[in-house]
C-alpha atoms as a PDB file:
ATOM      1  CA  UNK A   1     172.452 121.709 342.115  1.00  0.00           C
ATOM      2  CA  UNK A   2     175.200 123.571 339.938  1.00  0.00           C
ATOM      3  CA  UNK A   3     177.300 121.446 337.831  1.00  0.00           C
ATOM      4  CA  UNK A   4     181.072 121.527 337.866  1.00  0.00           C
ATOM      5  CA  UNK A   5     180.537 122.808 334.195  1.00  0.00           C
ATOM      6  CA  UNK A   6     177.742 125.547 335.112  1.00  0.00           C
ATOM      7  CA  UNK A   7     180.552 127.178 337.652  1.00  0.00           C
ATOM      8  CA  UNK A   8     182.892 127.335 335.478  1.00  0.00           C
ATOM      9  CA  UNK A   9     181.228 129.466 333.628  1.00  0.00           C
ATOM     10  CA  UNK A  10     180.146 131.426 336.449  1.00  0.00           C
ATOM     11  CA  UNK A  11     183.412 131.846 337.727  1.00  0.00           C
ATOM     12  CA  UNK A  12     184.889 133.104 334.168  1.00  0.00           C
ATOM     13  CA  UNK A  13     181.962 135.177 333.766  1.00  0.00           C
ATOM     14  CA  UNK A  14     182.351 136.634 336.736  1.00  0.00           C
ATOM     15  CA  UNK A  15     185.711 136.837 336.970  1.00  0.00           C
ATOM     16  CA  UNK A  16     185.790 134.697 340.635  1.00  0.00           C
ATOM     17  CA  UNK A  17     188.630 134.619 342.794  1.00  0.00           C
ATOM     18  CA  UNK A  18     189.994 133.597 345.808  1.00  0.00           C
ATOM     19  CA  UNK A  19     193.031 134.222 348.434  1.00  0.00           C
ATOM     20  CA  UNK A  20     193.780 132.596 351.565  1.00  0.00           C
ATOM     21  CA  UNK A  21     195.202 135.252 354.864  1.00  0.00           C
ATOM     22  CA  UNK A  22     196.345 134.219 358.431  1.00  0.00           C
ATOM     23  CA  UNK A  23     193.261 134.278 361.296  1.00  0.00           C
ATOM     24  CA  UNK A  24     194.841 136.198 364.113  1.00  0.00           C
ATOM     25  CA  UNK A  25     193.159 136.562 367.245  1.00  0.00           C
ATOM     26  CA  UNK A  26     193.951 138.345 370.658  1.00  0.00           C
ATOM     27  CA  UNK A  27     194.167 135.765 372.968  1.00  0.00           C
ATOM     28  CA  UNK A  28     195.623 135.341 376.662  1.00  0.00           C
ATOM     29  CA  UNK A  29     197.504 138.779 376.081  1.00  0.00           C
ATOM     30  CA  UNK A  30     198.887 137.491 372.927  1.00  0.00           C
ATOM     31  CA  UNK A  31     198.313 137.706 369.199  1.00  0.00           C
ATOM     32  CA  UNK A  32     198.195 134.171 367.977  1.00  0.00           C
ATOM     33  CA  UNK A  33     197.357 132.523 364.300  1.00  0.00           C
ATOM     34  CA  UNK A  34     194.356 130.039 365.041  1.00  0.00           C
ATOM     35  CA  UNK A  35     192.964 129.514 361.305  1.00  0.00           C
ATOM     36  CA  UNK A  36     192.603 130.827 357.998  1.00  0.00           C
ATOM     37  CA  UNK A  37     190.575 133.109 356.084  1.00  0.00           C
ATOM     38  CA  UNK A  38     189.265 132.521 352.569  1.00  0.00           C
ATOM     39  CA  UNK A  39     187.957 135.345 351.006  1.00  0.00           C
ATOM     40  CA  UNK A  40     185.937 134.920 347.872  1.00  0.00           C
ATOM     41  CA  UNK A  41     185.362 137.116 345.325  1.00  0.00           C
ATOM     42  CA  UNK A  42     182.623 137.698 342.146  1.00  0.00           C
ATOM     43  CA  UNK A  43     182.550 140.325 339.979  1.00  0.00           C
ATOM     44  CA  UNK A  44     179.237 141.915 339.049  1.00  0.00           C
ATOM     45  CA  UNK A  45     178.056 140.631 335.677  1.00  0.00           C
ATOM     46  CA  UNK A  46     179.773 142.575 332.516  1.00  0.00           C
ATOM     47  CA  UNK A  47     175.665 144.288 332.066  1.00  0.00           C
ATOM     48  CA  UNK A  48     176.347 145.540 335.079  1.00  0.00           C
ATOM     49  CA  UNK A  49     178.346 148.839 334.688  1.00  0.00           C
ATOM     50  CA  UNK A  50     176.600 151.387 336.856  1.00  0.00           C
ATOM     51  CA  UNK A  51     175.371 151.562 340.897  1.00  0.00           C
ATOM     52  CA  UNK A  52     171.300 150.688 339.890  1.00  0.00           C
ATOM     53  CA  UNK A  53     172.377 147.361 337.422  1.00  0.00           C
ATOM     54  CA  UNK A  54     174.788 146.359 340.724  1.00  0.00           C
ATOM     55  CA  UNK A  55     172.068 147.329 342.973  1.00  0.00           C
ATOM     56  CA  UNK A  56     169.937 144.807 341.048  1.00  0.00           C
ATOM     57  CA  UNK A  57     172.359 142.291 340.233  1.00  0.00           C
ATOM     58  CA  UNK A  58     173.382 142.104 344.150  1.00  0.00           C
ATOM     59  CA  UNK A  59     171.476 139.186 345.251  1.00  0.00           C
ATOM     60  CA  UNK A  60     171.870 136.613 342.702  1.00  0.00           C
ATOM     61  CA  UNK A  61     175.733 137.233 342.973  1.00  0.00           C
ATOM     62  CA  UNK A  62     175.633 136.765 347.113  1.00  0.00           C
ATOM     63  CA  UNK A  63     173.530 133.920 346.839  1.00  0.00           C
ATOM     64  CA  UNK A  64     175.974 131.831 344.415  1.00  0.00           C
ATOM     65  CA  UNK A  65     178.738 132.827 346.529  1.00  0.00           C
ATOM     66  CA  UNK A  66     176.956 131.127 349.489  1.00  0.00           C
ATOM     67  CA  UNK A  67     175.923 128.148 347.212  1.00  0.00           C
ATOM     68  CA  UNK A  68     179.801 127.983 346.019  1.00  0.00           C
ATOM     69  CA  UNK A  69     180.696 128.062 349.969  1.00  0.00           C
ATOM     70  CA  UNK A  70     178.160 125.371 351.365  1.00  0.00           C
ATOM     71  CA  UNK A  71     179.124 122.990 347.787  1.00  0.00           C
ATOM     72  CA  UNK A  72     183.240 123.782 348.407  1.00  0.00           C
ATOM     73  CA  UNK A  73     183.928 124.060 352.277  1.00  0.00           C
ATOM     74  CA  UNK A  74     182.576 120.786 354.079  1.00  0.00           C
ATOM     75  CA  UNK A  75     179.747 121.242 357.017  1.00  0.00           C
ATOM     76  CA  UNK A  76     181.561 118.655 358.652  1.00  0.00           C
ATOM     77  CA  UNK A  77     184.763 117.579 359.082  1.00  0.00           C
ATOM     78  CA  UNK A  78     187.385 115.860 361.580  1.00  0.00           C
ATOM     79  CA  UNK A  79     189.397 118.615 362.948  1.00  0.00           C
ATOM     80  CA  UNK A  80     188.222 121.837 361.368  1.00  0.00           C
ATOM     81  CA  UNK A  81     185.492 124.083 361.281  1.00  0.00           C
ATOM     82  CA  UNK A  82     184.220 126.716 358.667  1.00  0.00           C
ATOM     83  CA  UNK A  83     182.174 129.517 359.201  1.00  0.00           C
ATOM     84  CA  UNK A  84     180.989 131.766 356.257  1.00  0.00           C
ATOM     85  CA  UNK A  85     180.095 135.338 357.204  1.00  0.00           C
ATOM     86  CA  UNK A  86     176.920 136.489 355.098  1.00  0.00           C
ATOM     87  CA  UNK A  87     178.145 138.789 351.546  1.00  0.00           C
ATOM     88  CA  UNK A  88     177.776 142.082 352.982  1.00  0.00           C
ATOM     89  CA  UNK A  89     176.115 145.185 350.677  1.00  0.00           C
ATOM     90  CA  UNK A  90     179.379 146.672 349.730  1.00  0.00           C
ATOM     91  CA  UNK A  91     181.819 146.279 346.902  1.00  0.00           C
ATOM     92  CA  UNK A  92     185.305 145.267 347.437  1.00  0.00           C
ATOM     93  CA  UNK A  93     187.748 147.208 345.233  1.00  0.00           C
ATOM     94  CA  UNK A  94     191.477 145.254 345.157  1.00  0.00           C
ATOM     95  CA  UNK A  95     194.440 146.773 342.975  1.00  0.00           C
ATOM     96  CA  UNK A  96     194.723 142.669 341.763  1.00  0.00           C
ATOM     97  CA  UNK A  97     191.355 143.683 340.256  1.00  0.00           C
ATOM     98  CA  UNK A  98     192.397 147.007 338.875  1.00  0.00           C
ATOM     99  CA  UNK A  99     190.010 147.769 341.641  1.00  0.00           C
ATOM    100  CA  UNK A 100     186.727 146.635 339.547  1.00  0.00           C
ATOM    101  CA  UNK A 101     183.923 146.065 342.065  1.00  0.00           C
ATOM    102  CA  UNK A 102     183.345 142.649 343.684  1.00  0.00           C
ATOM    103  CA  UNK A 103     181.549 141.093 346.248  1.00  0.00           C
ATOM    104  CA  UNK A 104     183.458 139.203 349.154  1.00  0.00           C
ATOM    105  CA  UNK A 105     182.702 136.362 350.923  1.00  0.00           C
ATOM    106  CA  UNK A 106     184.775 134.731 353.718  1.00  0.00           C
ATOM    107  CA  UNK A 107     184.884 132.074 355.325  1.00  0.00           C
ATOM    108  CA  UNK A 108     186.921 131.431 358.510  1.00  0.00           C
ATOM    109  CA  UNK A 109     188.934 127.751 359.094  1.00  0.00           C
ATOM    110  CA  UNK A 110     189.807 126.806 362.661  1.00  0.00           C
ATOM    111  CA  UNK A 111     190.431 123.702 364.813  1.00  0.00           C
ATOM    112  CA  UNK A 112     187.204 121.927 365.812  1.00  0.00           C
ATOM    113  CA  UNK A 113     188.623 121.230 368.796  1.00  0.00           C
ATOM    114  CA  UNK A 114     189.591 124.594 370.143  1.00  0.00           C
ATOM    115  CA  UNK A 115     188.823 127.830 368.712  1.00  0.00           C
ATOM    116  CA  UNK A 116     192.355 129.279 370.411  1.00  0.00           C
ATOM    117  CA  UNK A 117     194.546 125.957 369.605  1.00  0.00           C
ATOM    118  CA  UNK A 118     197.637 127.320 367.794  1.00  0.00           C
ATOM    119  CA  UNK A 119     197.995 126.891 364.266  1.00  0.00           C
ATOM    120  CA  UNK A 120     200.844 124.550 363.424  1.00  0.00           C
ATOM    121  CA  UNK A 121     203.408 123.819 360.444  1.00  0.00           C
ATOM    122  CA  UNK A 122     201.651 122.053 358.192  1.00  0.00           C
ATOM    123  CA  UNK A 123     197.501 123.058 358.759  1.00  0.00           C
ATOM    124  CA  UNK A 124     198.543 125.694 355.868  1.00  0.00           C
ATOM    125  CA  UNK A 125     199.089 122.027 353.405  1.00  0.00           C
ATOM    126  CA  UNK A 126     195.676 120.723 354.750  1.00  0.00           C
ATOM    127  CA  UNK A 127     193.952 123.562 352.699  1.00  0.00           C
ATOM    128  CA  UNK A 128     195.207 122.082 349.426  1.00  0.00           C
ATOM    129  CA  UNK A 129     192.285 120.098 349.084  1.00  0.00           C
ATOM    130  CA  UNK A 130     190.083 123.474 349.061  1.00  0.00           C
ATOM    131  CA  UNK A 131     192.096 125.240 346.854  1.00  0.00           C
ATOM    132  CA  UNK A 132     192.147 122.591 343.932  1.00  0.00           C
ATOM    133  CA  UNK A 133     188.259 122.359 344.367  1.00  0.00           C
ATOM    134  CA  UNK A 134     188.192 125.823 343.742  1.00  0.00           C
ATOM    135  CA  UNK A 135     190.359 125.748 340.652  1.00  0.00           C
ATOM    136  CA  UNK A 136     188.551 122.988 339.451  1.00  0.00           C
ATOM    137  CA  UNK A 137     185.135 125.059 339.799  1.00  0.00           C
ATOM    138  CA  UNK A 138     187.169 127.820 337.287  1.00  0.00           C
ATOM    139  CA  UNK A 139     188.151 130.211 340.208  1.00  0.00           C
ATOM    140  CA  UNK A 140     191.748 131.871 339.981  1.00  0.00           C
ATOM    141  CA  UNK A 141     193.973 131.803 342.959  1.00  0.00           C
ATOM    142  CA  UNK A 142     193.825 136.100 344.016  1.00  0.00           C
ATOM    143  CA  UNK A 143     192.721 137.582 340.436  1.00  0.00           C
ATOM    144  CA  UNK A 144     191.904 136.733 336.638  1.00  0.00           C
ATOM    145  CA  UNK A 145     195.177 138.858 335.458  1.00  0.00           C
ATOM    146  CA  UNK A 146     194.735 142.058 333.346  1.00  0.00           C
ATOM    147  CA  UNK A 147     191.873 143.497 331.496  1.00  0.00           C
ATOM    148  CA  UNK A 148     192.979 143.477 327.896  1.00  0.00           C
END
């Protein structure tokens, strides 16, 4: 098990992020909000500067992005539900990132109850919790800030 410590200096060494978007879906002829996305993101390690060191360094990045999902977003709880989608095998480029390559995870939030139950005002607050485990794991909220 990875120590509070241990991601921290995953996340800075990686330069991990997060950023939290609306889940719309089409439902009854209608685009409603019924969750939230959180998309995670992990630089390659600084070694890795070319497509073969990537290539390698791939599946030891995806897996501690799953292992950060499954310690941070609860397999249980009372009225929500998260799903993380596998890393996929292709590098996210974002302009917060002066578009260095990353890996993305993301993991949908919805009501337990209902997969199509409106999101209401305040289920935005109830993601507070997440958030300040992520900072406290050493991930910034959308990007590290500029490359100096």
């Amino acid at each position: 098990m990875t120590s509070d410590r241990e991601w921290q200096e995953w996340a800075r060494t990686h330069r991990a992020c997060w950023e939290v978007q609306p889940l719309v879906e089409q439902h009854e002829g209608a685009r409603m909000q019924v969750g939230f996305e959180f998309n995670v993101f992990a630089q390659f390690p600084p070694a890795a500067t070319g497509p073969d060191e990537r290539r390698k360094a791939f599946p030891e990045v995806a897996a501690k992005l799953e292992e950060l999902a499954a310690a941070v977003f609860p397999a249980e709880a009372a009225v929500a539900r998260f799903e993380a989608d596998p890393v996929q095998a292709a590098v996210r480029l974002r302009a917060e990132t002066e578009f260095a390559p990353e890996l993305q995870l993301t993991v949908r939030v919805f009501h337990k109850a209902d997969y199509f139950l409106r999101i209401e005002e305040g289920d935005r607050k109830r993601l507070q919790p997440l958030e300040d485990r992520l900072k406290a794991l050493g991930l910034k909220a959308k990007a590290w800030g500029r490359v100096s």
